[in-house]
Protein backbone atom coordinates (compact mmCIF):
# COMPACT_ATOMS: atom_id res chain seq x y z
CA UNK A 1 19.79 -20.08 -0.82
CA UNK A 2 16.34 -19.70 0.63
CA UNK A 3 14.07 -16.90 -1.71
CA UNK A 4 13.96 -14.56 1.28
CA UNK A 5 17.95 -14.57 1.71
CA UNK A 6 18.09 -14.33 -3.12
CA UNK A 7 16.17 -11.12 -2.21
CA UNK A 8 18.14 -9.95 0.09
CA UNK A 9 21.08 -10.16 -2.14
CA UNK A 10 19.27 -8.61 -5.14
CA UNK A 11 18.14 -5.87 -2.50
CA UNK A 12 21.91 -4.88 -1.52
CA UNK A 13 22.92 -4.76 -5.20
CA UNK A 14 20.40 -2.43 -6.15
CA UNK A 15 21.60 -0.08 -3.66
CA UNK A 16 24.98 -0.42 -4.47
CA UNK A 17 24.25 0.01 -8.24
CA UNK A 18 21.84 3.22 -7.00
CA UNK A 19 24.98 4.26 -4.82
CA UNK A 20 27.67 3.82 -8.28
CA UNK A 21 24.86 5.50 -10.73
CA UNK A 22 25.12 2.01 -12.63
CA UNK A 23 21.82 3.05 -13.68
CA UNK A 24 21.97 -0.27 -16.30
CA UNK A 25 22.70 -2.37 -13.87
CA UNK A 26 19.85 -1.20 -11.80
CA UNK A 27 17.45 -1.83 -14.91
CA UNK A 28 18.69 -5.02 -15.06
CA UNK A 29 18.29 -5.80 -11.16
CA UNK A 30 14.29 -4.86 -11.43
CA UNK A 31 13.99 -7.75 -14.34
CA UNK A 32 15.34 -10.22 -11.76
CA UNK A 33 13.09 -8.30 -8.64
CA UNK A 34 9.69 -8.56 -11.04
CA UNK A 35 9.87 -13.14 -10.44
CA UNK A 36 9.74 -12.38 -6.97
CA UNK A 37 5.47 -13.19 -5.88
CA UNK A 38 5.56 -10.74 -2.69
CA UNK A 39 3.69 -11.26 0.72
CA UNK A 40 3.47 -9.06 3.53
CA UNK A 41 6.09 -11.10 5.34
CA UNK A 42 8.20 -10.81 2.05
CA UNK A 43 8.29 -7.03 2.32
CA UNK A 44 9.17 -6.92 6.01
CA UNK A 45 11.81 -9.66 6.15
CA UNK A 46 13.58 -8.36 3.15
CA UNK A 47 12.81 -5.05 3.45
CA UNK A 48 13.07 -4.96 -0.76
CA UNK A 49 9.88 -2.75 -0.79
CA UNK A 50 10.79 -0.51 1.02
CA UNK A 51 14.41 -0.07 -0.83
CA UNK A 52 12.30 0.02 -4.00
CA UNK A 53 9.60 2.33 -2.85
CA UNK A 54 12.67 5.10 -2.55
CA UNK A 55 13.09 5.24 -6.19
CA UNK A 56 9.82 5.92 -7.30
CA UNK A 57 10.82 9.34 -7.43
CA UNK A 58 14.13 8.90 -8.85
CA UNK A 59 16.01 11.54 -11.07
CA UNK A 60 16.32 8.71 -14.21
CA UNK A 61 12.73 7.97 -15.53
CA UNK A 62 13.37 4.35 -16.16
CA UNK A 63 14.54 3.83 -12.61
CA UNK A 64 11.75 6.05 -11.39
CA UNK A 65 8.87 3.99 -14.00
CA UNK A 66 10.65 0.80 -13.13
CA UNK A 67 10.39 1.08 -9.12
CA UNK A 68 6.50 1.99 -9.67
CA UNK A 69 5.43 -0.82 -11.71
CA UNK A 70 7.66 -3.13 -9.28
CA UNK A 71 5.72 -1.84 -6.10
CA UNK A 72 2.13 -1.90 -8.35
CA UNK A 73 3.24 -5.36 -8.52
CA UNK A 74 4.11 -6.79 -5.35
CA UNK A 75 0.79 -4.71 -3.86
CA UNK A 76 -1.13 -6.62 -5.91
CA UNK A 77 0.33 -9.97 -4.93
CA UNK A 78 -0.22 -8.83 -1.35
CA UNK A 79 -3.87 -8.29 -2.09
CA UNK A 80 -3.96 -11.33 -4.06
CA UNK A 81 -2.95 -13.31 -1.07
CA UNK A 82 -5.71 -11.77 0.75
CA UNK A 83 -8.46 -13.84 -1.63
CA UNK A 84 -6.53 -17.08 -1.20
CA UNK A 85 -7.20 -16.74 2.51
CA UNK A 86 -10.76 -16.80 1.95
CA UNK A 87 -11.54 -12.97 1.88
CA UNK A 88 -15.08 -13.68 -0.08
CA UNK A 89 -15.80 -10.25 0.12
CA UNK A 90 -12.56 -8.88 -1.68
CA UNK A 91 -12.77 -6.68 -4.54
CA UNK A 92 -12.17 -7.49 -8.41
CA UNK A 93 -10.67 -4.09 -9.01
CA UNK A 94 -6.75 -3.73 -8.44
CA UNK A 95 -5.63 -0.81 -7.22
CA UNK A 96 -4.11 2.50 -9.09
CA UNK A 97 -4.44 0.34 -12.35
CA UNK A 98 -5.37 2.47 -15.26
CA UNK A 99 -9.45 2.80 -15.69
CA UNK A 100 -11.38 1.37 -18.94
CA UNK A 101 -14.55 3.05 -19.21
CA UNK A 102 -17.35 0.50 -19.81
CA UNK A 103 -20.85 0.76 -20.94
CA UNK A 104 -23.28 0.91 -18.44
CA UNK A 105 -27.14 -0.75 -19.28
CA UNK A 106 -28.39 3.00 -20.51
CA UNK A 107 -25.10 2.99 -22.86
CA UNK A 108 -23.51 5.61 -20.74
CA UNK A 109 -19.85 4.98 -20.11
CA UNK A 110 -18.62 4.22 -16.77
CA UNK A 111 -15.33 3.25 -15.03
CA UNK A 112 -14.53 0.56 -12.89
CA UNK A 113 -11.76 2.43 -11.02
CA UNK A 114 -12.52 1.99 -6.97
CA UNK A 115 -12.32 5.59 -6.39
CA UNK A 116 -15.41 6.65 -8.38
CA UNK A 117 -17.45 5.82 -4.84
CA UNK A 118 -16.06 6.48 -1.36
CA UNK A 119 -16.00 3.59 0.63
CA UNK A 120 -17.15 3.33 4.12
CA UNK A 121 -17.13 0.57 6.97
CA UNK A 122 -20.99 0.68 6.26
CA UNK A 123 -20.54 0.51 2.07
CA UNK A 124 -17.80 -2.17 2.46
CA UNK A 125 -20.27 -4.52 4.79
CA UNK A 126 -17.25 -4.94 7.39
CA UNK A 127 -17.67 -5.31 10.79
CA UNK A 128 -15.64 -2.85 13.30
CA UNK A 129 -13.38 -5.44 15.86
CA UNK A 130 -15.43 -4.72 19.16
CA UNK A 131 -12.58 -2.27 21.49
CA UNK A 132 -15.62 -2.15 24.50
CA UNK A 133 -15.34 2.05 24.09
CA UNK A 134 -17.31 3.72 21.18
CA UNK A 135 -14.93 6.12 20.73
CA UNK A 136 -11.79 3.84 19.71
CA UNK A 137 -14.88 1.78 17.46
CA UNK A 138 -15.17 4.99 15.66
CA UNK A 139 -11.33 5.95 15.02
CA UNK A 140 -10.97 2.49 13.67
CA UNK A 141 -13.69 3.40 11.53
CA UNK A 142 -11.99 6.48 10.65
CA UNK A 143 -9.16 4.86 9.74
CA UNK A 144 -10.52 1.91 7.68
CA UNK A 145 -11.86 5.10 4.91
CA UNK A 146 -9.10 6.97 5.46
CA UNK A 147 -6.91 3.73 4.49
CA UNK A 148 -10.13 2.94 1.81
CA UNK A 149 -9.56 6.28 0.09
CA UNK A 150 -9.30 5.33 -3.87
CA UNK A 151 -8.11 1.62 -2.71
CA UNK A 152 -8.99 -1.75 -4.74
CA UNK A 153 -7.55 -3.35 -1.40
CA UNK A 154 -10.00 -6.09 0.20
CA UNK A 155 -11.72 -4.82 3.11
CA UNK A 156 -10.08 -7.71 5.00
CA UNK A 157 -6.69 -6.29 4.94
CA UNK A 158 -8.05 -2.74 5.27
CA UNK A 159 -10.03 -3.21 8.15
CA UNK A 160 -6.72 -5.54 9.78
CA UNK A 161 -4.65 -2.58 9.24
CA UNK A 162 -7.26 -0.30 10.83
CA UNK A 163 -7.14 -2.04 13.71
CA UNK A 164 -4.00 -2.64 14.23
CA UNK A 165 -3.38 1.01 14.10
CA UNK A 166 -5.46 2.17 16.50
CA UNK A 167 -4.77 -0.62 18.91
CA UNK A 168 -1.01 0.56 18.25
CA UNK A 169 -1.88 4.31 19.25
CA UNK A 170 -4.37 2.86 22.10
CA UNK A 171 -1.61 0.94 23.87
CA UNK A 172 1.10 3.65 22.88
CA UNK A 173 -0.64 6.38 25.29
CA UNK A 174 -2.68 4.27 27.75
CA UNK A 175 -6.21 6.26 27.18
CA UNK A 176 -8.97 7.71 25.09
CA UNK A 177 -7.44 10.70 25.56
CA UNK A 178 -6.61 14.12 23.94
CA UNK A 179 -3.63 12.91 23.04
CA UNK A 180 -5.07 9.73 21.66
CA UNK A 181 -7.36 11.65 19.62
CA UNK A 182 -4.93 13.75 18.50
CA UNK A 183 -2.57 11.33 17.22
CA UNK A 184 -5.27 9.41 15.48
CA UNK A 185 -7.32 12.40 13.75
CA UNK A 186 -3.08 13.14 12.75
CA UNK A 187 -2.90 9.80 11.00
CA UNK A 188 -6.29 9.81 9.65
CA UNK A 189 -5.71 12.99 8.09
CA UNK A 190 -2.39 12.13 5.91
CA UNK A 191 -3.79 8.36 5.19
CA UNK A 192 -6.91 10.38 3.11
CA UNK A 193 -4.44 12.61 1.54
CA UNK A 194 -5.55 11.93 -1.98
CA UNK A 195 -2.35 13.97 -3.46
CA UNK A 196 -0.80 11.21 -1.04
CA UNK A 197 -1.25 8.01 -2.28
CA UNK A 198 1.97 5.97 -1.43
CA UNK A 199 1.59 6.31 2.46
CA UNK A 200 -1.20 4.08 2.20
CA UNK A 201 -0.54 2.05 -0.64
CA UNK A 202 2.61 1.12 1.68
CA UNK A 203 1.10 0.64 5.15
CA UNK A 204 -2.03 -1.37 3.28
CA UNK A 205 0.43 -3.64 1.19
CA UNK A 206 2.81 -4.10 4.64
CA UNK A 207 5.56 -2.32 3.12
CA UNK A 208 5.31 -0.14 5.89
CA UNK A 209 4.97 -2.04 8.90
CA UNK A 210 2.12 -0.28 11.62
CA UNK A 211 4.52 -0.22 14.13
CA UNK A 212 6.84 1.51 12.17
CA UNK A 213 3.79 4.14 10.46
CA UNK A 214 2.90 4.58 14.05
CA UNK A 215 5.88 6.27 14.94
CA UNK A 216 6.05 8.35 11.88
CA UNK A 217 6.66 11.69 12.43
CA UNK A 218 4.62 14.67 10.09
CA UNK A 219 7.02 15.32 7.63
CA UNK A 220 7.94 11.29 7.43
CA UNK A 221 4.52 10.54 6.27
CA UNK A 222 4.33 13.76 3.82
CA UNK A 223 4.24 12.88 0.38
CA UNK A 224 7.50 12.48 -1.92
CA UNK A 225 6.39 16.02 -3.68
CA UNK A 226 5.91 17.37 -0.77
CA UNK A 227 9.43 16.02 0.89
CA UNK A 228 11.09 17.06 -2.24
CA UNK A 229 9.50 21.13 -2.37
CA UNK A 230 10.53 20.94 1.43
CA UNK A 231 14.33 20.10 0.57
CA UNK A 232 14.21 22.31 -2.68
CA UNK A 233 13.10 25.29 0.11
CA UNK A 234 15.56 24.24 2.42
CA UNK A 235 18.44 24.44 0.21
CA UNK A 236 17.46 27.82 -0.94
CA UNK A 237 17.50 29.07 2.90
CA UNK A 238 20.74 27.70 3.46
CA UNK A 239 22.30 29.73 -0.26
CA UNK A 240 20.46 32.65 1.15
CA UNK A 241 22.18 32.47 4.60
CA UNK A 242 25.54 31.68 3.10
CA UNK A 243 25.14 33.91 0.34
CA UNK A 244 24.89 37.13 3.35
CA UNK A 245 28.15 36.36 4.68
CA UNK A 246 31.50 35.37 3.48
CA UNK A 247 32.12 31.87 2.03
CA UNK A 248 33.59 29.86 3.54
CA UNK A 249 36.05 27.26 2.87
CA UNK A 250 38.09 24.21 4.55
CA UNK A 251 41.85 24.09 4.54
CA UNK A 252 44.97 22.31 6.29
CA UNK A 253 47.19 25.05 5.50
CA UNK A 254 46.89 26.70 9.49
CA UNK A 255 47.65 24.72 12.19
CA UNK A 256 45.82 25.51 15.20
CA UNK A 257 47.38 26.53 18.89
CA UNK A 258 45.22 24.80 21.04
CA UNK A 259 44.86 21.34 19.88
CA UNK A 260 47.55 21.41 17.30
CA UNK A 261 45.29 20.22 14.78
CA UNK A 262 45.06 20.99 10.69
CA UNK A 263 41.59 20.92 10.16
CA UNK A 264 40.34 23.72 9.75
CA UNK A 265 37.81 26.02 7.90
CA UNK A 266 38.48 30.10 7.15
CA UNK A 267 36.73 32.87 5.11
CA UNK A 268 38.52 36.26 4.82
CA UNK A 269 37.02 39.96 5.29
CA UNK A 270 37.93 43.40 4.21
CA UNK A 271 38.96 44.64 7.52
CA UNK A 272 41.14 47.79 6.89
CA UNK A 273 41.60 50.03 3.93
CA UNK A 274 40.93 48.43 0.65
CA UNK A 275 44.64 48.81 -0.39
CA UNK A 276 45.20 46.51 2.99
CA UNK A 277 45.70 42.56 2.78
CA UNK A 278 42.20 41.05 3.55
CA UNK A 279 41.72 39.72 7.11
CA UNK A 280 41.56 36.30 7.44
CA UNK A 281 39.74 34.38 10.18
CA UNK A 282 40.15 31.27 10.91
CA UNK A 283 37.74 28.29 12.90
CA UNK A 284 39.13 24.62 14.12
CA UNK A 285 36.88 22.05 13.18
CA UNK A 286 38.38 19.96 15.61
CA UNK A 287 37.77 22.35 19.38
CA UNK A 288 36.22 25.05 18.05
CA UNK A 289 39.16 27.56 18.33
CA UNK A 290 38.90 30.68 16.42
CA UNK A 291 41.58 33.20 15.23
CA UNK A 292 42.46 35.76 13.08
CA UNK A 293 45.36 36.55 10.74
């Protein structure tokens, strides 16, 4: 069994083991998972980051601490990969690793952590892929700090992804257009999101694939808080909507005239007098038929 296919296999037993609650068994997986030394076509082909990447925010804290360290991990090795390929000009610092302050030659502390300066296309000493139109030059620009924003990543990968994204968008619509400008300040916009960091800790590592992060929707690329306030607010709407009417509830116990079928869902009203049997009305799940009893 090829490594690619033994993650694969470890990949559908976490999820099954998410699915049961096995919560163990899941801690036990992610010993297995941290062997694995990822690549970019590791992620994609087994698609284990991205399976991984889900639990970051899950309910247990062990799953949820586990997950992160496992992605921290195979980012690194990603960016690792980078300097074996001759990136000279990659950085020392590894990304969203805690900071050590450090003395500086006046004895003031410092920190190494790549966020303390923003990094440019200038600051980074990368050169733009030449597109023959200044304005696509400069949204790959854009990108590369947006994608930059308190990264460790080597500007190798950084600026690849860059490109590939706006060469993605480029194609996509055909023109240096409004809607290509559109789509692109979009993207730029939720890559710098510093309350945001997984989005591009996942399209910089490969874990999302720029195909894939180019047809991301808004709310796909929002943050897991965000996602999570957003389903918190819908559920809330939808009690508040139910909660104004009468509740309702599923039965077999009618049968329904049309269709003949028993699934079906009533709630029952107060109708007539209050010393009157409660009207009960009655909705077929199966055409849509409605009656009353």
């Amino acid at each position: 069994m090829s490594t690619h296919e033994q993650a694969v296999k470890h990949r559908k037993s976490v999820q099954k083991a998410v699915e049961n609650n096995d919560i163990p068994a899941v801690l036990d997986l992610f010993k297995h998972l941290n062997h694995y030394k990822a690549s970019e076509e590791f992620l994609r082909k087994t698609e284990i980051g991205l399976c991984i990447g889900k639990l970051r925010n899950h309910t247990d804290p062990n799953v949820a601490s586990g997950a992160k360290a496992l992605v921290r991990k195979w980012k690194m090795d990603v960016i690792a990969a980078g300097h074996t390929k001759g990136q000279d000009k990659a950085k020392t610092e590894l990304p969203n690793t805690p900071s050590t302050p450090i003395a500086s030659s006046n004895g003031t502390p410092t920190s190494d952590k790549p966020s303390v300066k923003e990094r440019t296309v200038a600051s980074d000493g990368v050169t733009i892929p030449s597109r023959g139109d200044k304005t696509r030059e400069k949204c790959t620009e854009m990108l590369y700090s947006s994608l930059a924003t308190n990264s460790g990543a080597d500007p190798g990968l950084l600026m690849k992804r860059a490109g590939a994204i706006e060469n993605t968008v480029y194609t996509s619509i055909g023109a240096v257009n409004p809607a290509y400008k559109a789509k692109i300040r979009s993207f730029y916009l939720n890559l710098r999101d510093k309350s945001n960091p997984g989005l591009r800790e996942a399209v910089t590592s490969g874990e999302i694939p720029v195909q894939k992060f180019c047809s991301m929707s808004k709310q796909d690329m929002a943050s897991e808080e965000r996602k999570a306030q957003d389903r918190k607010i819908q559920q809330e709407n939808l009690f508040k909507a139910r909660g104004a009417g009468p509740a309702v509830a599923e039965t077999d116990q009618f049968k329904c005239g049309r269709c003949k079928s028993r699934k079906c869902t009533y709630y029952q009203m107060q109708t007539r007098s209050a010393d009157e049997p409660m009207t009960t009305f009655v909705t077929c799940t199966n055409c849509e038929n409605r009656w009353k009893s």
